[in-house]
N, C-alpha and C. Protein backbone atom coordinates (compact mmCIF):
# COMPACT_ATOMS: atom_id res chain seq x y z
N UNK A 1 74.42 89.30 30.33
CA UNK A 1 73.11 88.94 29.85
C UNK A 1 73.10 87.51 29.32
N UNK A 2 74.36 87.01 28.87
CA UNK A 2 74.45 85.42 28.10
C UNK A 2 73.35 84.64 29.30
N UNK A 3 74.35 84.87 30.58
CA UNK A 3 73.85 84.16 31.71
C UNK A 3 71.92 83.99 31.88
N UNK A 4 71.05 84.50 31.53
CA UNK A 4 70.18 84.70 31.44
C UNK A 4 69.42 83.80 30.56
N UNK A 5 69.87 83.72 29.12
CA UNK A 5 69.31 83.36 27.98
C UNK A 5 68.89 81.51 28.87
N UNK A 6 69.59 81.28 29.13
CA UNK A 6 68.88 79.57 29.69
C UNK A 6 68.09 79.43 30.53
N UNK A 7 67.40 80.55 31.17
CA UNK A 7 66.82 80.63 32.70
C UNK A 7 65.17 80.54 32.05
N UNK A 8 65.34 80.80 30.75
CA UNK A 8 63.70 81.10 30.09
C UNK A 8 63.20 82.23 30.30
N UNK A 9 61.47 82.26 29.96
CA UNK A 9 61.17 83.83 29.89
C UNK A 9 59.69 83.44 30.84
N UNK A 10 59.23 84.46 31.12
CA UNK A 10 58.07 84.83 32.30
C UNK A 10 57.18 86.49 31.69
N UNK A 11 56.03 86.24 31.44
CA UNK A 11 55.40 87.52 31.17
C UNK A 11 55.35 88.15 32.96
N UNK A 12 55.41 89.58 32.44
CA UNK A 12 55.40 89.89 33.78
C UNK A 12 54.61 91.52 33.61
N UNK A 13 53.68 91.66 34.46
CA UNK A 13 52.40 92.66 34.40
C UNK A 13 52.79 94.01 35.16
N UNK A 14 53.53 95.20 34.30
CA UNK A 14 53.77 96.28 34.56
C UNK A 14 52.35 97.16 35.50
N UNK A 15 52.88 98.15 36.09
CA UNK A 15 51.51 98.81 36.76
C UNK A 15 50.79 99.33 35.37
N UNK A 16 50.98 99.39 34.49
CA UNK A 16 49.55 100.17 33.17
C UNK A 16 49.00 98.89 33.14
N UNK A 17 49.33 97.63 33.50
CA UNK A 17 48.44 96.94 32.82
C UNK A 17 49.25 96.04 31.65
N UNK A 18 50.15 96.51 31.16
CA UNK A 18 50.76 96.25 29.73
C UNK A 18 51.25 94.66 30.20
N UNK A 19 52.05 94.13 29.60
CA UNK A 19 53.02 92.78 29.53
C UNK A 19 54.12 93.00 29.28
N UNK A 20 55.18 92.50 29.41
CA UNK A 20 56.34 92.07 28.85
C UNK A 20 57.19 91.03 29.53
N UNK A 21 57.68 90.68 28.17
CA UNK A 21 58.51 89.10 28.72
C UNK A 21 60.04 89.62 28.87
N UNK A 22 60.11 88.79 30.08
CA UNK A 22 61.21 88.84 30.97
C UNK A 22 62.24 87.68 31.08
N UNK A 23 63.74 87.97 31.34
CA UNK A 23 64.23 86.51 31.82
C UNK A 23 63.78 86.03 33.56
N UNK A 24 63.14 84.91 33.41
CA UNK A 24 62.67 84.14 34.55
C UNK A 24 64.10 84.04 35.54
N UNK A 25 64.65 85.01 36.41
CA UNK A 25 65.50 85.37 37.00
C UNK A 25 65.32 84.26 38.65
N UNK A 26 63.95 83.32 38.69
CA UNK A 26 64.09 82.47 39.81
C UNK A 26 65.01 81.63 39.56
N UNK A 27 65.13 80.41 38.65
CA UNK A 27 65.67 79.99 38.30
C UNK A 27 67.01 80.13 39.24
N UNK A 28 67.62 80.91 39.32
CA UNK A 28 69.03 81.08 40.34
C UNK A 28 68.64 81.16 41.80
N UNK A 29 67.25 80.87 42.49
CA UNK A 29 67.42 81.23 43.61
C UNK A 29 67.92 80.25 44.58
N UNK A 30 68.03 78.82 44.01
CA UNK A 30 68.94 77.75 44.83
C UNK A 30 70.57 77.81 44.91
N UNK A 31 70.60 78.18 44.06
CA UNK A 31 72.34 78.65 44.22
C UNK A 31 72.83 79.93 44.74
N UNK A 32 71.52 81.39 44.76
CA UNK A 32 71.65 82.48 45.33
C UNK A 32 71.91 81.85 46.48
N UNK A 33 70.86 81.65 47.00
CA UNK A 33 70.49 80.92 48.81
C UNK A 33 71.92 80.51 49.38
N UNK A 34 72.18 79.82 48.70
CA UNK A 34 73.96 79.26 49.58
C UNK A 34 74.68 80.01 49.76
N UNK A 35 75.01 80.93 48.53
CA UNK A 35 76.23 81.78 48.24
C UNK A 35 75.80 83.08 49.26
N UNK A 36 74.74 83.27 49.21
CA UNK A 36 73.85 84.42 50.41
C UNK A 36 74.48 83.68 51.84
N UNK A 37 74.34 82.93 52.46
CA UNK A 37 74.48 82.23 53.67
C UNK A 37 75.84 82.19 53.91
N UNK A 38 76.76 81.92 52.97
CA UNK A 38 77.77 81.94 53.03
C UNK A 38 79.11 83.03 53.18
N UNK A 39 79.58 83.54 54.68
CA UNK A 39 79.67 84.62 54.54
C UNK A 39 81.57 84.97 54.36
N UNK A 40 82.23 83.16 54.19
CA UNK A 40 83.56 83.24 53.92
C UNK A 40 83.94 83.34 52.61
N UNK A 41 82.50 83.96 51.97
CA UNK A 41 83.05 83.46 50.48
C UNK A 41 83.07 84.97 50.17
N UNK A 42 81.79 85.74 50.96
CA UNK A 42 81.72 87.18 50.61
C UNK A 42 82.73 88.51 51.17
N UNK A 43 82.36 89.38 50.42
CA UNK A 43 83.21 90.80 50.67
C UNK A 43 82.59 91.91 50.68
N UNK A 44 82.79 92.73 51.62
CA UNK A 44 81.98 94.21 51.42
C UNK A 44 82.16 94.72 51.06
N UNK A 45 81.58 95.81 50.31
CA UNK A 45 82.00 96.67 49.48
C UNK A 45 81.60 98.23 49.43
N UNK A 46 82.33 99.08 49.01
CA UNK A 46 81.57 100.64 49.14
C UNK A 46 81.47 101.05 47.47
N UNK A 47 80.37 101.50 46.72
CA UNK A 47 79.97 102.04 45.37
C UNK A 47 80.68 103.81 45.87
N UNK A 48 81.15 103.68 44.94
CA UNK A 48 81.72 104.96 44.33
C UNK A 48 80.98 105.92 43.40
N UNK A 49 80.99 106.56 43.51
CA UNK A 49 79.95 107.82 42.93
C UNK A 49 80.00 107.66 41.63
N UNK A 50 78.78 107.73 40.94
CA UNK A 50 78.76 107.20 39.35
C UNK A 50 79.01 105.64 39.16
N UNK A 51 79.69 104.58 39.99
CA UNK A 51 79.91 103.65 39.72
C UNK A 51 78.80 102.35 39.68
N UNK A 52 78.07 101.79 38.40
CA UNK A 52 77.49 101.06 38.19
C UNK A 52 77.61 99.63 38.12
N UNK A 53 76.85 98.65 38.00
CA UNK A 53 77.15 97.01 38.47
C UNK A 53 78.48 96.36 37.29
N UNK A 54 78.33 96.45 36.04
CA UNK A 54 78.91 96.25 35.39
C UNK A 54 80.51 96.71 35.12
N UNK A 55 80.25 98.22 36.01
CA UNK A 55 82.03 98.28 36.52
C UNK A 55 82.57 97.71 37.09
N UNK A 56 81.82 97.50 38.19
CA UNK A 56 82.25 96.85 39.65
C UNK A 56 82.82 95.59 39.21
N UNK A 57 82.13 94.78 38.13
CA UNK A 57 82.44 93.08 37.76
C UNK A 57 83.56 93.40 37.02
N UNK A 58 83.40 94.20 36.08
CA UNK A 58 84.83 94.32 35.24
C UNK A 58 85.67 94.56 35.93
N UNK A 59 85.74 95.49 36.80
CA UNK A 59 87.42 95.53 37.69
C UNK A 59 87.72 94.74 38.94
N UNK A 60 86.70 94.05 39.25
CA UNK A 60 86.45 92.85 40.62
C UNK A 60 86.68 91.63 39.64
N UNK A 61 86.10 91.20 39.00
CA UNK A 61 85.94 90.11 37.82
C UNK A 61 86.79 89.68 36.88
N UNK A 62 87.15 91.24 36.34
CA UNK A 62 87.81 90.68 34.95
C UNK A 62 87.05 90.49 33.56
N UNK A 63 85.49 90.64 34.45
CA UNK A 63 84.54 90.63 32.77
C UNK A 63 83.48 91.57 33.52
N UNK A 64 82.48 92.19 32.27
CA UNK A 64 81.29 92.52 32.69
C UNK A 64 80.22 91.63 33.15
N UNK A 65 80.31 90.19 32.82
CA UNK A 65 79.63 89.76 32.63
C UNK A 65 78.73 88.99 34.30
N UNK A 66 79.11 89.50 35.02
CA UNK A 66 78.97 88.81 35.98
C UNK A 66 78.24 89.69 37.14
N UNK A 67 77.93 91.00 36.62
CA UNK A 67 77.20 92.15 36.67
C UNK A 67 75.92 91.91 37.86
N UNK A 68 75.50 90.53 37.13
CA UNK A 68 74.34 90.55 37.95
C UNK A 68 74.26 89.56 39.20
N UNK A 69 75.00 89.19 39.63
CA UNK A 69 75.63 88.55 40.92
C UNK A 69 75.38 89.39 41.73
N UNK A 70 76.16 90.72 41.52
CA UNK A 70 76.15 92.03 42.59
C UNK A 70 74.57 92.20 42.91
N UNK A 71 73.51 92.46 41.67
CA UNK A 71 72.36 92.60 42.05
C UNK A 71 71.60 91.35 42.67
N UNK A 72 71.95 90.72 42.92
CA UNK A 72 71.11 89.09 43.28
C UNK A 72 71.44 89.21 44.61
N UNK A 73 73.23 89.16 44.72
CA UNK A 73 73.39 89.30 46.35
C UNK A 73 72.74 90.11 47.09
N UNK A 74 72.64 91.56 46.67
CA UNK A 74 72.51 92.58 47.65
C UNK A 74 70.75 92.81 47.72
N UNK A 75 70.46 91.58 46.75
CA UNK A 75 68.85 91.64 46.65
C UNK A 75 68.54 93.17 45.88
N UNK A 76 68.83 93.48 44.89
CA UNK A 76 68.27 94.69 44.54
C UNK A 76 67.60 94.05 43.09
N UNK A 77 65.92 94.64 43.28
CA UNK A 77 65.44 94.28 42.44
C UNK A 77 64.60 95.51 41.46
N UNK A 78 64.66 96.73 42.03
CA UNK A 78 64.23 97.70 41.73
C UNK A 78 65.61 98.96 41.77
N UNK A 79 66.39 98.75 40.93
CA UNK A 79 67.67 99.13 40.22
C UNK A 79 67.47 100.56 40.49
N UNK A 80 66.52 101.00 39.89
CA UNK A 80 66.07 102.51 40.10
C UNK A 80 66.11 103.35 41.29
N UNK A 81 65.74 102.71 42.16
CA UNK A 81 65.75 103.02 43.58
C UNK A 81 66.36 102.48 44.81
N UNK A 82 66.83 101.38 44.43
CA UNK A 82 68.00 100.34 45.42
C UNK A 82 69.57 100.55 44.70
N UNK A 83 69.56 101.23 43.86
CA UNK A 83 70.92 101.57 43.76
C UNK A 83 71.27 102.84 44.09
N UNK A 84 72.45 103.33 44.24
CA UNK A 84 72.71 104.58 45.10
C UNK A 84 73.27 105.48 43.55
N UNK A 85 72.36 106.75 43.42
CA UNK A 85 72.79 107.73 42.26
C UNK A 85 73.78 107.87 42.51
N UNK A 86 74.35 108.82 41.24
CA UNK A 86 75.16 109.96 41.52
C UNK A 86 75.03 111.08 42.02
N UNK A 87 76.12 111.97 42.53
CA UNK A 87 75.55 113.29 42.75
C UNK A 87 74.65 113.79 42.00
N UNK A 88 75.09 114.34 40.73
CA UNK A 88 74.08 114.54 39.54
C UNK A 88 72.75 114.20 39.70
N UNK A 89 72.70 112.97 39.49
CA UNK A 89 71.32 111.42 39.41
C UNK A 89 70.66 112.62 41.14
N UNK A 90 71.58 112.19 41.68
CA UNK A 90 70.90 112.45 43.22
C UNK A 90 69.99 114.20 42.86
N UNK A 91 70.91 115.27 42.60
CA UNK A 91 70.03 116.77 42.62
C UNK A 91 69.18 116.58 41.54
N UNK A 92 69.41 115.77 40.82
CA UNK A 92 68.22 115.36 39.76
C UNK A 92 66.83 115.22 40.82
N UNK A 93 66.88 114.12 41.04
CA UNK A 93 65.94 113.50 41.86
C UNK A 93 65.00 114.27 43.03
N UNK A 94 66.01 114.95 43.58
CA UNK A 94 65.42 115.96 44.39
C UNK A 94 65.06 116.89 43.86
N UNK A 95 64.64 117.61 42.74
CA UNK A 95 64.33 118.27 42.50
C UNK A 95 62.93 117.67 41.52
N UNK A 96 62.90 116.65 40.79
CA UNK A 96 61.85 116.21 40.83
C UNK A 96 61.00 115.70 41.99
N UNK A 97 61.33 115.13 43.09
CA UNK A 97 60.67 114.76 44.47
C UNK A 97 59.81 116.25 44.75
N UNK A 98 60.76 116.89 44.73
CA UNK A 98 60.09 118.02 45.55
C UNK A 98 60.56 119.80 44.72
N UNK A 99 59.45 119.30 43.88
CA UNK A 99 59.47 120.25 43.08
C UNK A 99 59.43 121.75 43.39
N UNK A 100 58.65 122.00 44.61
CA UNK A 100 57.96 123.29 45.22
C UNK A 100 59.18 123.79 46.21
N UNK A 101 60.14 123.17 46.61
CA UNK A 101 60.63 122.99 47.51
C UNK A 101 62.56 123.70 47.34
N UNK A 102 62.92 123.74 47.87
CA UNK A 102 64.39 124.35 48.06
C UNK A 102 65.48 122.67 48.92
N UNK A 103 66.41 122.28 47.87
CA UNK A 103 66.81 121.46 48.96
C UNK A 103 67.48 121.73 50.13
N UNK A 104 67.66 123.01 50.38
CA UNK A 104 67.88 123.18 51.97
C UNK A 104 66.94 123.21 53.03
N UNK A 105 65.74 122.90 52.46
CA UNK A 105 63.91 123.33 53.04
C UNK A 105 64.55 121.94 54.43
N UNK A 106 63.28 122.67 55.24
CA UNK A 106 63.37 121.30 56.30
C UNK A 106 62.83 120.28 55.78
N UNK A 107 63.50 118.90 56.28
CA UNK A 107 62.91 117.55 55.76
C UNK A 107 62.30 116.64 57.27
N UNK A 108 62.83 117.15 58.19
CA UNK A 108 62.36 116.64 59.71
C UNK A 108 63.29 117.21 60.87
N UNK A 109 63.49 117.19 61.54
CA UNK A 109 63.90 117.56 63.18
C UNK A 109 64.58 115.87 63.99
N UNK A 110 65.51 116.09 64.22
CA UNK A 110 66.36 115.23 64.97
C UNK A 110 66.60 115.07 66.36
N UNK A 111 66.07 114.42 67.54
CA UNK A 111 66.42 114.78 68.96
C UNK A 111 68.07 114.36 69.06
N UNK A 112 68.69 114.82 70.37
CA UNK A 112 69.69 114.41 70.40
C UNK A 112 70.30 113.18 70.54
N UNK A 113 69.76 112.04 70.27
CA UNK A 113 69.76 110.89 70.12
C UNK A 113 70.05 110.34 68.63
N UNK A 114 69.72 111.08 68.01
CA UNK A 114 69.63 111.33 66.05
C UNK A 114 68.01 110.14 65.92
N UNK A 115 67.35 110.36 66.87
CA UNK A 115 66.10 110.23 66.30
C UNK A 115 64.89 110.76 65.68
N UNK A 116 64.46 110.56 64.71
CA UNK A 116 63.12 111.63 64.31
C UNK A 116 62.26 111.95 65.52
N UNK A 117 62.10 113.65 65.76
CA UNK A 117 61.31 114.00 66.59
C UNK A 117 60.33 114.31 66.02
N UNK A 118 58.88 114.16 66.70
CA UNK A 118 57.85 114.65 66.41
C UNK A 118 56.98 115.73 67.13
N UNK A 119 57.15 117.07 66.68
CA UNK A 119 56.95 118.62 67.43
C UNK A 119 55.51 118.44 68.12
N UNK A 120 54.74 117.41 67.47
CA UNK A 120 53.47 117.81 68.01
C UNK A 120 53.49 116.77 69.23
N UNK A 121 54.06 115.75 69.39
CA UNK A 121 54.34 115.09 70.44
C UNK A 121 55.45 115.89 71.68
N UNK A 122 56.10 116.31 71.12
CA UNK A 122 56.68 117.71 72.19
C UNK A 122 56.34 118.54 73.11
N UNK A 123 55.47 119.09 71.55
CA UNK A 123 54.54 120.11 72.32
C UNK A 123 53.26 120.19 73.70
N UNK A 124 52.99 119.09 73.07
CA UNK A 124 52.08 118.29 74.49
C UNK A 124 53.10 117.83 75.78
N UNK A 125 54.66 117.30 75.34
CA UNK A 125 55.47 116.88 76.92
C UNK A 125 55.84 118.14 77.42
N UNK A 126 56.57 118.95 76.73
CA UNK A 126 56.71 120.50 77.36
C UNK A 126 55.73 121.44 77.65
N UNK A 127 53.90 121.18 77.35
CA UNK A 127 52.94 122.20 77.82
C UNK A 127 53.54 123.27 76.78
N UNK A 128 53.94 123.44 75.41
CA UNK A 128 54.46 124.61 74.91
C UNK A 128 53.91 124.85 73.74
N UNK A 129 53.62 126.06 73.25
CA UNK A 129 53.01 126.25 71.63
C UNK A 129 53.57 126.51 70.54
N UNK A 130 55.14 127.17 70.91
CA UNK A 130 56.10 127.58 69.99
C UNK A 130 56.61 126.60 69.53
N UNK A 131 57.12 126.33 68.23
CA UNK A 131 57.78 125.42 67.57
C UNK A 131 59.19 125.85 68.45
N UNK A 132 59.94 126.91 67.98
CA UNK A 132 60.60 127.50 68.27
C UNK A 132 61.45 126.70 69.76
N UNK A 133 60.27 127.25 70.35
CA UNK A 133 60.57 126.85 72.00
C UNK A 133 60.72 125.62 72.22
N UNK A 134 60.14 124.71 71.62
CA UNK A 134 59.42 123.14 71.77
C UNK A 134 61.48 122.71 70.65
N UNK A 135 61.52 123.53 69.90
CA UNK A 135 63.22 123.02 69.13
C UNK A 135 64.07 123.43 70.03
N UNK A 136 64.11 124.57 70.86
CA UNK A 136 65.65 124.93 71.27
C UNK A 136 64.99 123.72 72.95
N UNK A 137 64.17 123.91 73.51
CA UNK A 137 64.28 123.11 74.72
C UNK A 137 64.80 121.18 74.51
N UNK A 138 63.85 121.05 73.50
CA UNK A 138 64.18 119.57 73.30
C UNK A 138 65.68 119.34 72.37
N UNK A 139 66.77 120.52 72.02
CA UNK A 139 67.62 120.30 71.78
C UNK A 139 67.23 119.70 70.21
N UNK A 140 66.65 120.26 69.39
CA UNK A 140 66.30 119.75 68.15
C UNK A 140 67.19 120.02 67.18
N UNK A 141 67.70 118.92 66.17
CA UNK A 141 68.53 119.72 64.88
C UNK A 141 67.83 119.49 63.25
N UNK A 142 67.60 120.56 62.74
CA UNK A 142 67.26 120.71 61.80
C UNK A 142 68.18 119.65 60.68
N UNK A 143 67.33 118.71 59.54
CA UNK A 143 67.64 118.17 58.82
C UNK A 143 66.95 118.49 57.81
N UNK A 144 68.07 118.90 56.60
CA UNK A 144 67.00 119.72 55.28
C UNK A 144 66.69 118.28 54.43
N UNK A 145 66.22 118.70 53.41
CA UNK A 145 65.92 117.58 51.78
C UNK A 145 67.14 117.09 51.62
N UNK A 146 68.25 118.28 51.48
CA UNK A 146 69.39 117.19 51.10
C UNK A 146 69.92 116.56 51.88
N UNK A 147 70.56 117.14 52.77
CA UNK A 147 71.04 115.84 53.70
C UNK A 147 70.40 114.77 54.01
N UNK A 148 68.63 114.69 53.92
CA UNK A 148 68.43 113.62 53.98
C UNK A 148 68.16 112.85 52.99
N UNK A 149 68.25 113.22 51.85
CA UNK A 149 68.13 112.14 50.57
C UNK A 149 69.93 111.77 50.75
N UNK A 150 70.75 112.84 51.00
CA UNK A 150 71.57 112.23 50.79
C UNK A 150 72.15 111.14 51.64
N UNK A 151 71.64 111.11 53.16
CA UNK A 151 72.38 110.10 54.01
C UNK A 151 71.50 109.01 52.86
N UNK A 152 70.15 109.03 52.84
CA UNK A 152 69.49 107.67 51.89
C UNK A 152 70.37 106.72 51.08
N UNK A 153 70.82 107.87 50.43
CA UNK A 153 71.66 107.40 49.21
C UNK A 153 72.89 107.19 49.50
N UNK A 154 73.59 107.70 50.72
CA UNK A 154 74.26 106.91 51.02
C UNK A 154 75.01 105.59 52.05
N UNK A 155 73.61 105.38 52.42
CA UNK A 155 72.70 104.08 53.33
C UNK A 155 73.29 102.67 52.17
N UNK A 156 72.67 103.12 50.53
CA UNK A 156 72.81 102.17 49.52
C UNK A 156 74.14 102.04 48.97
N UNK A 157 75.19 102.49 49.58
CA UNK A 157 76.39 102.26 49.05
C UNK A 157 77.02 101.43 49.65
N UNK A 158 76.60 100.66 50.56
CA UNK A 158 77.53 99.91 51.16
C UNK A 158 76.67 97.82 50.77
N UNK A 159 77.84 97.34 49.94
CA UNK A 159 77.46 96.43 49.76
C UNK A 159 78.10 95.42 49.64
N UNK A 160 77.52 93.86 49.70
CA UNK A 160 78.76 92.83 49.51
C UNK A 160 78.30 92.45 47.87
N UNK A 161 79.68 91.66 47.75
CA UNK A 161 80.32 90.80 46.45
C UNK A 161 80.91 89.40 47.10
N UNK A 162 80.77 88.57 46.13
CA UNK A 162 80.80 87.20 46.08
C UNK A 162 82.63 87.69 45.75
N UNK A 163 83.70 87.10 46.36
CA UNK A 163 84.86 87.26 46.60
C UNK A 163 85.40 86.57 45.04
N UNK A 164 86.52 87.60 44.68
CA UNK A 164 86.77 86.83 43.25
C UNK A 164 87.68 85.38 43.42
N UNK A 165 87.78 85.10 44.34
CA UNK A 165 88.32 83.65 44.22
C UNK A 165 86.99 82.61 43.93
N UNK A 166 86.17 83.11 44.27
CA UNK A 166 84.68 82.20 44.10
C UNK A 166 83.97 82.52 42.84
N UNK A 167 84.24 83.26 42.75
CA UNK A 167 82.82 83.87 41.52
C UNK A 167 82.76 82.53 39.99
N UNK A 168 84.26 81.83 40.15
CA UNK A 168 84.11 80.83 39.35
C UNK A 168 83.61 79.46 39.48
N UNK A 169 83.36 79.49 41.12
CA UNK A 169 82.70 78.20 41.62
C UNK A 169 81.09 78.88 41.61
N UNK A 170 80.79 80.00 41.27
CA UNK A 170 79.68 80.46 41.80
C UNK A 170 79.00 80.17 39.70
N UNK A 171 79.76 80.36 39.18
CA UNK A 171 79.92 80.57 37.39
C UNK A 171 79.45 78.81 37.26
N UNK A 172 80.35 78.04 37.76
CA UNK A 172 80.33 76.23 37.37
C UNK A 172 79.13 75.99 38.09
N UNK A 173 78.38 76.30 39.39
CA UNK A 173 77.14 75.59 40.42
C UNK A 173 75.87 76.42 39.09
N UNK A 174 76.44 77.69 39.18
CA UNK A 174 74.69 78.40 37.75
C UNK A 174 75.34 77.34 36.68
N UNK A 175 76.02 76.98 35.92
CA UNK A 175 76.03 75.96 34.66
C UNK A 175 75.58 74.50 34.83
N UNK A 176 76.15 74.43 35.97
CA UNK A 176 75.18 72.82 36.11
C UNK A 176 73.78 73.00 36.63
N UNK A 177 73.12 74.05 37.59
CA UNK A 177 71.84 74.21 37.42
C UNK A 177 71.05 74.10 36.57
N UNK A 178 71.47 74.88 35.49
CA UNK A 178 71.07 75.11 34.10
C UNK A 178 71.07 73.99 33.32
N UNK A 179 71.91 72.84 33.44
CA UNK A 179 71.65 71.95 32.89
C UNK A 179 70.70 70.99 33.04
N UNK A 180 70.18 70.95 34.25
CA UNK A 180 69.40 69.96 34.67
C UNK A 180 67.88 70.67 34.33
């Protein structure tokens, strides 16, 4: 958070309507831009279940403090939903999503291609009325709630980091920004 305090502040207009002041987080987007483009400097990475930004820097880093690099690179600006839960976080979620619902319930139909099929578009190529018939002919596979929140969530685990041999040239280019 130190990193922040020089960038200034920005009111910024929640959906109620309300205000609150924020750190003006543009400020870094000329030095994001390079370090983004630059792909000998970066590393990919896989999040580990439960594992949040501030771990990742402490055991990649050596400090927490550098936390928010990870979120700048990977562009995540809505933390809530661009970061990948936990299991926990995750049956949480689904069960608020879909309250009425069982997470083994169907969530869509898959052709054998692993593309979303659509039955009513089927039903018209096969001349057929049965769901049934219109799934076993077109070779359909059932995909419930969870498996598909969970491939979602784990779509968001795969991410890069600014390589720790850099992160201190990346530390000196934000300090002289900041100065000027």
């Amino acid at each position: 958070m130190a990193y922040f305090v020089q960038m200034g502040n920005v009111w910024f207009t929640l959906e109620d309507g309300s205000k609150v002041l924020i750190n003006d987080i543009t400020t870094f987007a000329r030095i994001e831009e390079r370090w983004n483009k630059d792909a000998r400097v970066q590393m990919t990475y896989k999040i580990k279940d439960g594992e949040l930004p501030h771990m990742i820097s402490n055991r990649l880093y050596g400090s927490v403090e550098y936390w928010w690099t990870i979120l700048k690179l990977n562009n995540i600006f809505d933390y809530d939903n661009q970061w990948p839960r936990s299991t926990k976080q995750l049956y949480e979620y689904i069960e608020r999503k879909y309250p009425e619902q069982d997470r083994s319930d169907l969530h869509h139909y898959i052709d054998p291609n692993g593309l979303v099929a659509d039955l009513i578009s089927l039903r018209i190529e096969y001349d057929l009325t049965d769901d049934a018939e219109v799934i076993d002919r077109a070779g359909l596979e059932k995909v419930s709630i969870e498996e598909y929140e969970m491939a979602v969530n784990e779509l968001k685990r795969d991410i890069i980091l600014i390589d720790p041999d850099y992160i201190g040239s990346v530390q000196t280019e934000y300090d002289k920004a900041m100065e000027t």
